[in-house]
Protein backbone atom coordinates (compact mmCIF):
# COMPACT_ATOMS: atom_id res chain seq x y z
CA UNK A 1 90.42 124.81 96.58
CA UNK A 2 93.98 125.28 97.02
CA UNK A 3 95.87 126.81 94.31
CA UNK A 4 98.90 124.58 93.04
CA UNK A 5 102.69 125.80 93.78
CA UNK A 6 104.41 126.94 90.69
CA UNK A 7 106.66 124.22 89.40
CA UNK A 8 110.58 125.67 89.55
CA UNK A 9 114.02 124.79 89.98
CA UNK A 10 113.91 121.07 89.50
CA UNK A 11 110.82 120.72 89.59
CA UNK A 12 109.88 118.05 86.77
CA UNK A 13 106.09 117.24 86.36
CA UNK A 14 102.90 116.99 88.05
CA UNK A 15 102.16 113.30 88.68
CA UNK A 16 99.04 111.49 90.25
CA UNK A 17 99.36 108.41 91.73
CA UNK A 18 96.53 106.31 92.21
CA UNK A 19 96.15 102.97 94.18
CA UNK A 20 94.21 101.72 97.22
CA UNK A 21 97.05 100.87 98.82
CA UNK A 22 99.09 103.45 101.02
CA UNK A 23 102.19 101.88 101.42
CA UNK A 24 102.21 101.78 97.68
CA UNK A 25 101.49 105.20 97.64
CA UNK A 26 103.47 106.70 100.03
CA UNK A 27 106.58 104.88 99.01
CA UNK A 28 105.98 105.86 95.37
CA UNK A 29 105.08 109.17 96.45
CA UNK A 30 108.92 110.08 98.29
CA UNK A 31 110.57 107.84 94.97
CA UNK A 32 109.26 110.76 92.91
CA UNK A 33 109.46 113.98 95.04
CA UNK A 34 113.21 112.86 95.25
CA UNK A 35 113.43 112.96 91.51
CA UNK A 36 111.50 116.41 91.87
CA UNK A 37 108.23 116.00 90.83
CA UNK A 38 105.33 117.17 92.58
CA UNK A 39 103.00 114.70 93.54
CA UNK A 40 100.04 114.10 94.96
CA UNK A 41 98.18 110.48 95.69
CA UNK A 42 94.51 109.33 95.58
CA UNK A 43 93.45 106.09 97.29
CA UNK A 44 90.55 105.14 95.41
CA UNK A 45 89.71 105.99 91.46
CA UNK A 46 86.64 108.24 92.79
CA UNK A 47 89.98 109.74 94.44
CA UNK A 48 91.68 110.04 91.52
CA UNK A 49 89.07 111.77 88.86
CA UNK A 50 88.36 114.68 91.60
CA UNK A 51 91.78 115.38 92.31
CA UNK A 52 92.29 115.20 87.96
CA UNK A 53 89.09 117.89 87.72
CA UNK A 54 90.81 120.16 90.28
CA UNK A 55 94.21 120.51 88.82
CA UNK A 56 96.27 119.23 85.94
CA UNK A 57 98.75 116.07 85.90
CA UNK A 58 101.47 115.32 83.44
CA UNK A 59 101.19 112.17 84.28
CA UNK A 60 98.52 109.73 85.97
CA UNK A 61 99.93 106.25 87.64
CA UNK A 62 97.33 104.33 88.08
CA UNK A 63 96.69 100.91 89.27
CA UNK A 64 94.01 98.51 87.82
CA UNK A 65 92.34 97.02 90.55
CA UNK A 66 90.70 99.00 93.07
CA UNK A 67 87.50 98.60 94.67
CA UNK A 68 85.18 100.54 93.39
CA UNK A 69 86.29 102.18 90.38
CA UNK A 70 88.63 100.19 88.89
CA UNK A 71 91.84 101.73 86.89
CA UNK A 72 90.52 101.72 83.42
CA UNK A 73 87.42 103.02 84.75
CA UNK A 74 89.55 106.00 86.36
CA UNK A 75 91.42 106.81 83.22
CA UNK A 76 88.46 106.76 81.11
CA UNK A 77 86.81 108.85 83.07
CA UNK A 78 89.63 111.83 83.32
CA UNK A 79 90.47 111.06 79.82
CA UNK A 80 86.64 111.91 78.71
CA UNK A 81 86.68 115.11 81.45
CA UNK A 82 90.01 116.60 80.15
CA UNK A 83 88.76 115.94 76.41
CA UNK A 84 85.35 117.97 77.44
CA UNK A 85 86.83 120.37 79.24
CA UNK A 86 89.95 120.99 77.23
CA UNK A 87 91.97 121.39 80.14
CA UNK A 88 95.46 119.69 78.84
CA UNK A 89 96.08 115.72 78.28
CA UNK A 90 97.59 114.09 80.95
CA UNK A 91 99.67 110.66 79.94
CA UNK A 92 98.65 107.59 81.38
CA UNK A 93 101.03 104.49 83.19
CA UNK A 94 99.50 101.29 84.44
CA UNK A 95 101.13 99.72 87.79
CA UNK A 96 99.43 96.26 88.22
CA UNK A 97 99.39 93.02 89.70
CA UNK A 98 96.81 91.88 87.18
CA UNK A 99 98.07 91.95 83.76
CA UNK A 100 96.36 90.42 80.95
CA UNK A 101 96.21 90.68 77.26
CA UNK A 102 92.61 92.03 77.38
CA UNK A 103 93.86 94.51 80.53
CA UNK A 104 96.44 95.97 77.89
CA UNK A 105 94.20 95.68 74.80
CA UNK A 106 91.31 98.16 76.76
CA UNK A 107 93.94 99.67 78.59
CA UNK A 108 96.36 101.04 74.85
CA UNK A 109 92.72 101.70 73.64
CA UNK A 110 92.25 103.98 76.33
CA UNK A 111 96.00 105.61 75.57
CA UNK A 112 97.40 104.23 78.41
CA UNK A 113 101.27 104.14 76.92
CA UNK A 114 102.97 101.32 79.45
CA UNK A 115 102.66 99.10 82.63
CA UNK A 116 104.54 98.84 85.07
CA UNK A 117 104.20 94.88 86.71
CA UNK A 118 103.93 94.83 90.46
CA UNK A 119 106.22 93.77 91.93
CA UNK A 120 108.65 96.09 90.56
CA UNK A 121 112.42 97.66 90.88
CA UNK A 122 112.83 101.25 91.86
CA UNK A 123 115.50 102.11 89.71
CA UNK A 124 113.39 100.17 86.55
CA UNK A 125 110.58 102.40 87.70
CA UNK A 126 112.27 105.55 87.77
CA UNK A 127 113.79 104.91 84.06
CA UNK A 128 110.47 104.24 82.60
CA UNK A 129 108.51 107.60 84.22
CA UNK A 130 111.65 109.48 83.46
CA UNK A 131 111.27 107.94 79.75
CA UNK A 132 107.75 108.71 78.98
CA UNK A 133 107.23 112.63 81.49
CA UNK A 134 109.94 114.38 79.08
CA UNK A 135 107.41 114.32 76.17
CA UNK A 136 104.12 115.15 78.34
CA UNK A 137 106.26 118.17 79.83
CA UNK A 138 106.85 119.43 76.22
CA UNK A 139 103.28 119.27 75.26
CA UNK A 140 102.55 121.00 78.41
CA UNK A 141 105.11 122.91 80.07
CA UNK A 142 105.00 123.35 83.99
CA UNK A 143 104.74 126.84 82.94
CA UNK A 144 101.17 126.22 81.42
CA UNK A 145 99.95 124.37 84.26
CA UNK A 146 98.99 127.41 86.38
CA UNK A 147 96.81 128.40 83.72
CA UNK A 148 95.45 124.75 83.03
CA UNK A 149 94.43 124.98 86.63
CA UNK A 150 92.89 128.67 86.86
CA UNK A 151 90.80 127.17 83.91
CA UNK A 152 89.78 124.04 85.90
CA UNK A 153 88.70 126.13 89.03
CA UNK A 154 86.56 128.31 86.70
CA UNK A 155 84.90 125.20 84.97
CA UNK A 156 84.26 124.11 88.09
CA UNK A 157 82.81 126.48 89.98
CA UNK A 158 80.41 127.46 86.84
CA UNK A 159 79.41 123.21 87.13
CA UNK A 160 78.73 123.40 90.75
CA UNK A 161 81.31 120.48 91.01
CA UNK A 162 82.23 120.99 94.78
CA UNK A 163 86.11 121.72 95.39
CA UNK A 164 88.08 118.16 96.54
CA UNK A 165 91.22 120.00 97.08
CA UNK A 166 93.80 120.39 94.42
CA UNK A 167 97.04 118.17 93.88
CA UNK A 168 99.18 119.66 96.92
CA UNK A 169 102.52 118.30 96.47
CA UNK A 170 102.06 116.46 99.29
């Protein structure tokens, strides 16, 4: 498991996006290292909960329909880990093609806070992450993250959980 770099300079956030499709992910990946957050992607939402037990996110994008594990799936499940393992709350953002009054009835239940409709407008998208990572990054300061993730390496490794490599940046 690689440890994650230190956020500094302008350095926002630790973010998590998570969709099955790269194009998506890559794009929305350079949009947000540009801003100066450090971001790392996951292509499924089995992706997406190990790389959330290996190191902490501000804030988890997250789309709703993946095979597999679907979105809501994904969040519940690192909601429930971080809850158990006390390891920080990450905030939660819904990107979807798929939206539906039950989608955002389970999806606020699950404390997902917005949605973002695909397809979407870059500035728009900017605005709303910039809107809703200045509170997450008061309740957790990039400061606190190192030690969020020391904490996560040590639950691990006293689980057995096998590493999956940690959000890189990259």
């Amino acid at each position: 498991m690689v440890d994650l770099p230190v956020a500094i300079g302008a350095e926002k956030a630790y973010i998590l996006v998570v969709d099955d499709d790269p194009l998506l992910t890559q794009t929305l990946g350079k949009v947000l290292r540009k801003e100066g957050y450090l971001v790392d992607v996951a292509h499924s939402g089995h992706e997406g909960i190990l790389k959330a037990k290996s190191g902490f996110f501000h804030l988890v994008l997250c789309d709703i329909r993946m095979p597999g594990l679907d979105g809501l799936m994904t969040i519940e499940h690192i909601r429930e880990f971080q809850e158990k393992a006390g390891a920080g709350r990450s905030g939660f953002i819904v990107i979807t093609a798929y939206d539906s009054p039950e989608t955002r009835k389970r999806a606020v239940q699950l404390g997902v806070t917005d949605f973002i409709s695909k397809p979407f407008d870059l500035a728009k998208f900017k605005e709303v992450i910039e809107h809703h990572i200045e509170p997450l990054v008061s309740q957790t300061p990039t400061s606190e993250v190192q030690e969020l993730n020391r904490k996560l390496k040590r639950l691990l490794s006293v689980l057995g959980d096998p590493p999956s490599g940690t959000p890189s940046g990259s």
